[in-house]
C-alpha atoms as a PDB file:
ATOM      1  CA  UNK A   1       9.911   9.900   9.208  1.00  0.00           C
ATOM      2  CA  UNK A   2       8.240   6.508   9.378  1.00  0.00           C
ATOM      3  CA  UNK A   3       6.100   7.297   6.680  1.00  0.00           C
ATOM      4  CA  UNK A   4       9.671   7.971   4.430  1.00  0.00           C
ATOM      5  CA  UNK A   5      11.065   4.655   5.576  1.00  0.00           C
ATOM      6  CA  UNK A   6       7.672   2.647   5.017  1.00  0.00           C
ATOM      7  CA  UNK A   7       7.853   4.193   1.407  1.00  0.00           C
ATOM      8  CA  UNK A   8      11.542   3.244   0.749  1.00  0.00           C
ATOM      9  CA  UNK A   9      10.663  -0.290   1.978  1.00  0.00           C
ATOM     10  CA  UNK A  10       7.924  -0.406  -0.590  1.00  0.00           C
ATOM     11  CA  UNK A  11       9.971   0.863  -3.431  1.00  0.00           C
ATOM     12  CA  UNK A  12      13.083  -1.990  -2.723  1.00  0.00           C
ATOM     13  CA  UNK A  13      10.477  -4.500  -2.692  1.00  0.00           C
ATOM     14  CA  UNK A  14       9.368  -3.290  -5.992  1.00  0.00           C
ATOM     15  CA  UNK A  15      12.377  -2.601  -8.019  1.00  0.00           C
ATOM     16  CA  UNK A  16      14.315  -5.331  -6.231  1.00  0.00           C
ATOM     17  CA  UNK A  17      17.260  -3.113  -4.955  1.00  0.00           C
ATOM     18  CA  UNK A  18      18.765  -5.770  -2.498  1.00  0.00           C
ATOM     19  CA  UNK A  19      19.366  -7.824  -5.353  1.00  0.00           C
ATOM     20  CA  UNK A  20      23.153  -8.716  -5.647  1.00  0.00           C
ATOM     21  CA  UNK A  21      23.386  -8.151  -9.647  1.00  0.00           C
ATOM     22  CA  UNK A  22      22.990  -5.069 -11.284  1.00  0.00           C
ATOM     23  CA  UNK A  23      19.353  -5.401 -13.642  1.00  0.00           C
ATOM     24  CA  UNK A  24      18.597  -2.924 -15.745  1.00  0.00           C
ATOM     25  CA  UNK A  25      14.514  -1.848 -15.926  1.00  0.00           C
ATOM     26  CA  UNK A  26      12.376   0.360 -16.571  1.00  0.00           C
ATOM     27  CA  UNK A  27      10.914   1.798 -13.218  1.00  0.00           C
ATOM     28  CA  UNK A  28       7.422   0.537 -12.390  1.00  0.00           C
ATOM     29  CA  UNK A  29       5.072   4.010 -12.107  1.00  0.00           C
ATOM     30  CA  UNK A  30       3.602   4.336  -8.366  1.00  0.00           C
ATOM     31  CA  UNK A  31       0.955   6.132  -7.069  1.00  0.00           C
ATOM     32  CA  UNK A  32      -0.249   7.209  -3.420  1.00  0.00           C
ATOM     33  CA  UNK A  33      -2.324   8.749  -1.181  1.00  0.00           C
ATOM     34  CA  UNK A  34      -2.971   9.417   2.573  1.00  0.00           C
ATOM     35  CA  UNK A  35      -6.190   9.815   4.398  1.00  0.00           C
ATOM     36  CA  UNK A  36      -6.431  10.600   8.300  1.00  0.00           C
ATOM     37  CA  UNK A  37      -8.069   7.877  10.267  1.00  0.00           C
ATOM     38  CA  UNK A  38      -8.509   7.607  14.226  1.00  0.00           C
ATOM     39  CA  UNK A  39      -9.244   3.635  15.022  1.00  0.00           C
ATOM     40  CA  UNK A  40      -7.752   0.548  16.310  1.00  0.00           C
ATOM     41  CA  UNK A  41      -4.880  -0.930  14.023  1.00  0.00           C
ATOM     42  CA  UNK A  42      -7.219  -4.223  13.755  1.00  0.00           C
ATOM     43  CA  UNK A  43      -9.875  -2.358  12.324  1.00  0.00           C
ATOM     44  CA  UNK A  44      -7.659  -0.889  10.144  1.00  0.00           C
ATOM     45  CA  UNK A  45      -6.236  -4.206   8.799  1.00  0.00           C
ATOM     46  CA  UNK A  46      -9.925  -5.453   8.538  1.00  0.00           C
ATOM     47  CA  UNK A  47     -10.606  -2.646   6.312  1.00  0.00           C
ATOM     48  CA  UNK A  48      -7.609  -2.521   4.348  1.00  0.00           C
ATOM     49  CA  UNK A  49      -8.458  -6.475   3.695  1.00  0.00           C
ATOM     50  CA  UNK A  50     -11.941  -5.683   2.672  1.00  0.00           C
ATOM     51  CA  UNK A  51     -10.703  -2.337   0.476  1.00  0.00           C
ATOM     52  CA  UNK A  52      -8.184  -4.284  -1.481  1.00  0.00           C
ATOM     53  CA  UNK A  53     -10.698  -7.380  -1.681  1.00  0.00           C
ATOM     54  CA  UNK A  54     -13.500  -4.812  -2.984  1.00  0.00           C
ATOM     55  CA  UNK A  55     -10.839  -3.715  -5.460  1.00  0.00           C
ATOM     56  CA  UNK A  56      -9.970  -6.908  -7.336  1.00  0.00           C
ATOM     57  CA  UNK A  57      -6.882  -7.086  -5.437  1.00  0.00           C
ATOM     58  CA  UNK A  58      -5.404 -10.851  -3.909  1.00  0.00           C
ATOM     59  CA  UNK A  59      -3.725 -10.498  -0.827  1.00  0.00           C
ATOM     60  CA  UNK A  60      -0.059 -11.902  -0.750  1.00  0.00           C
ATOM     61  CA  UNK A  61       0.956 -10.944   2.664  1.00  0.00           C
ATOM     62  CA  UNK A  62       2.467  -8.057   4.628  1.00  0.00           C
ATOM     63  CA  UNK A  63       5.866  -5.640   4.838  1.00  0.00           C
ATOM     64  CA  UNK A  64       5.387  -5.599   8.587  1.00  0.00           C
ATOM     65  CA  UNK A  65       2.707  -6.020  11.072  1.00  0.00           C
ATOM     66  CA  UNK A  66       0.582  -2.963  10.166  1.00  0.00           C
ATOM     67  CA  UNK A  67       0.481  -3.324   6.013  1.00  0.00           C
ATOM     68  CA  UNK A  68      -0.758  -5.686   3.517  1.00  0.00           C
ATOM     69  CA  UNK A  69       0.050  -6.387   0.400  1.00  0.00           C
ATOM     70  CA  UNK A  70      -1.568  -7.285  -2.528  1.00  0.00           C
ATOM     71  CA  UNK A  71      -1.599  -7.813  -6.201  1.00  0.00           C
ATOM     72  CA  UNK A  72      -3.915  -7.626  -9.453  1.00  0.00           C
ATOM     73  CA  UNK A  73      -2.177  -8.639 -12.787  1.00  0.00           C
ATOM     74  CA  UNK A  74       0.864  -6.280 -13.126  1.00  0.00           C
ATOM     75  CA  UNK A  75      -0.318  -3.954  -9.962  1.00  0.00           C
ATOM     76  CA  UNK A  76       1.070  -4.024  -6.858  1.00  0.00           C
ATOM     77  CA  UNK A  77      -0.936  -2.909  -3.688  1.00  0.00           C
ATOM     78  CA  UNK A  78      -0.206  -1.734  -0.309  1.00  0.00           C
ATOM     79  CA  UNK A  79      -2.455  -0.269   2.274  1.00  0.00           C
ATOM     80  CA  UNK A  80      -0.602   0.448   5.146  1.00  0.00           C
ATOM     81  CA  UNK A  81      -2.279   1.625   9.051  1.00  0.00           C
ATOM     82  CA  UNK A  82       0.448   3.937  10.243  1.00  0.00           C
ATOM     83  CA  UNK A  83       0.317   4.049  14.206  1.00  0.00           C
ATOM     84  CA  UNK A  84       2.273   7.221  14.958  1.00  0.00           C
ATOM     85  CA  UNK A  85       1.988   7.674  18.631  1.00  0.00           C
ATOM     86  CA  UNK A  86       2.723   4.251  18.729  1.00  0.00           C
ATOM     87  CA  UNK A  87      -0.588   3.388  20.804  1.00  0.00           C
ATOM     88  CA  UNK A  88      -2.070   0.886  18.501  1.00  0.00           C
ATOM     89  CA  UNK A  89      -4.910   3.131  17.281  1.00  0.00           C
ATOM     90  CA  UNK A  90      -4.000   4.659  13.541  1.00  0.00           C
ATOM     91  CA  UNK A  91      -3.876   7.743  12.418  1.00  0.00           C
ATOM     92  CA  UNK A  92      -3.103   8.186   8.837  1.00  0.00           C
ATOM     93  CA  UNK A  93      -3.866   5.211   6.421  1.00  0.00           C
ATOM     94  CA  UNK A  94      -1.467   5.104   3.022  1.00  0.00           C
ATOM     95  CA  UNK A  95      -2.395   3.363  -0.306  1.00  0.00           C
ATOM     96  CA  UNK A  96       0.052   2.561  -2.887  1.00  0.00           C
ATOM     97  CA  UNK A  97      -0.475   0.821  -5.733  1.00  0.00           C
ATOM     98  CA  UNK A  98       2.318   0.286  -8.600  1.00  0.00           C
ATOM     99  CA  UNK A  99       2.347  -0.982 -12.106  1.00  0.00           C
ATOM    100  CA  UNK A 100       3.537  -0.693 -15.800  1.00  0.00           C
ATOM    101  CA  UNK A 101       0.959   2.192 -16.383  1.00  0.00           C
ATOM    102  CA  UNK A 102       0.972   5.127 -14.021  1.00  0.00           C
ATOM    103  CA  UNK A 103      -2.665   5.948 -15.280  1.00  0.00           C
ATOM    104  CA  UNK A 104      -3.897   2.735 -14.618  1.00  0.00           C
ATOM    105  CA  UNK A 105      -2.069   2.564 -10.924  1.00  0.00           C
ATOM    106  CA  UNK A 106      -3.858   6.527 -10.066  1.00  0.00           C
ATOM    107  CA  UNK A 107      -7.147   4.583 -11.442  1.00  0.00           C
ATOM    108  CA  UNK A 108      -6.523   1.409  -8.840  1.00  0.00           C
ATOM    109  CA  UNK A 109      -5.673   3.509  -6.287  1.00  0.00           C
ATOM    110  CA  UNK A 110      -8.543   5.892  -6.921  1.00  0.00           C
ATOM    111  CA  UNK A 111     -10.701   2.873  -6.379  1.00  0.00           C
ATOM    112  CA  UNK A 112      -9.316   1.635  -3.034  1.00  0.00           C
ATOM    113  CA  UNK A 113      -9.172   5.209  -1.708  1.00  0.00           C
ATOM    114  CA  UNK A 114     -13.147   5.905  -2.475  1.00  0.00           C
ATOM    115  CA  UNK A 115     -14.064   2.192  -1.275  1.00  0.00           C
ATOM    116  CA  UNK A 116     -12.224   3.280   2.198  1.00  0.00           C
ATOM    117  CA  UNK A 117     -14.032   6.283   2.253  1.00  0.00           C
ATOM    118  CA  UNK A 118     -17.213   4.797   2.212  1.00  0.00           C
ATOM    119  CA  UNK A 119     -16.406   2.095   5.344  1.00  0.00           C
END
């Protein structure tokens, strides 16, 4: 369920939903992934720094305490450490990156998720 509510906090700070006037847009195109992880939420951050660093991506700051956020031209970034059992060690890591062109967002994404895989 936290993974749901981490996602809808993503997507209003995308499209702007708690704006007060009604804007009219067309939908930026998202893409994600998950990979299982088992290690402290502060090497998680560390990597998730380094991934989106590796990737061409500047950080801008964080949704919460356990995701950063970061952006490359149109693209928005955000690698999130998702803590389940609520015991400071993660276990599932989540990359989404969003922009004007959903192949160019997989492509990004792609990126990050093979850098990780290589830390």
């Amino acid at each position: 369920m936290r993974h749901i509510r981490l996602l809808f906090a993503f997507l209003s700070l995308l499209t702007g939903v708690m704006a007060t006037e009604v804007v009219y847009a067309n939908p930026p195109y998202i893409d994600y992934m998950f990979t299982k992880v088992d290690w402290p939420l502060d090497s998680c951050l560390k990597d998730a720094r380094n991934t989106m660093k590796h990737v061409g991506f500047k950080e801008i700051g964080s949704t919460g305490n356990h995701e950063l956020v970061g952006v490359k031209d149109e693209y928005k970034s955000v690698i999130a450490c998702i803590d389940t059992n609520n015991d400071d060690i993660s276990e599932l890591t989540l990359f989404i990156v969003s922009g004007p062109s959903h192949k160019q967002a997989a492509i990004l994404n792609t990126k990050q998720k093979e850098y990780w895989d290589t830390l």
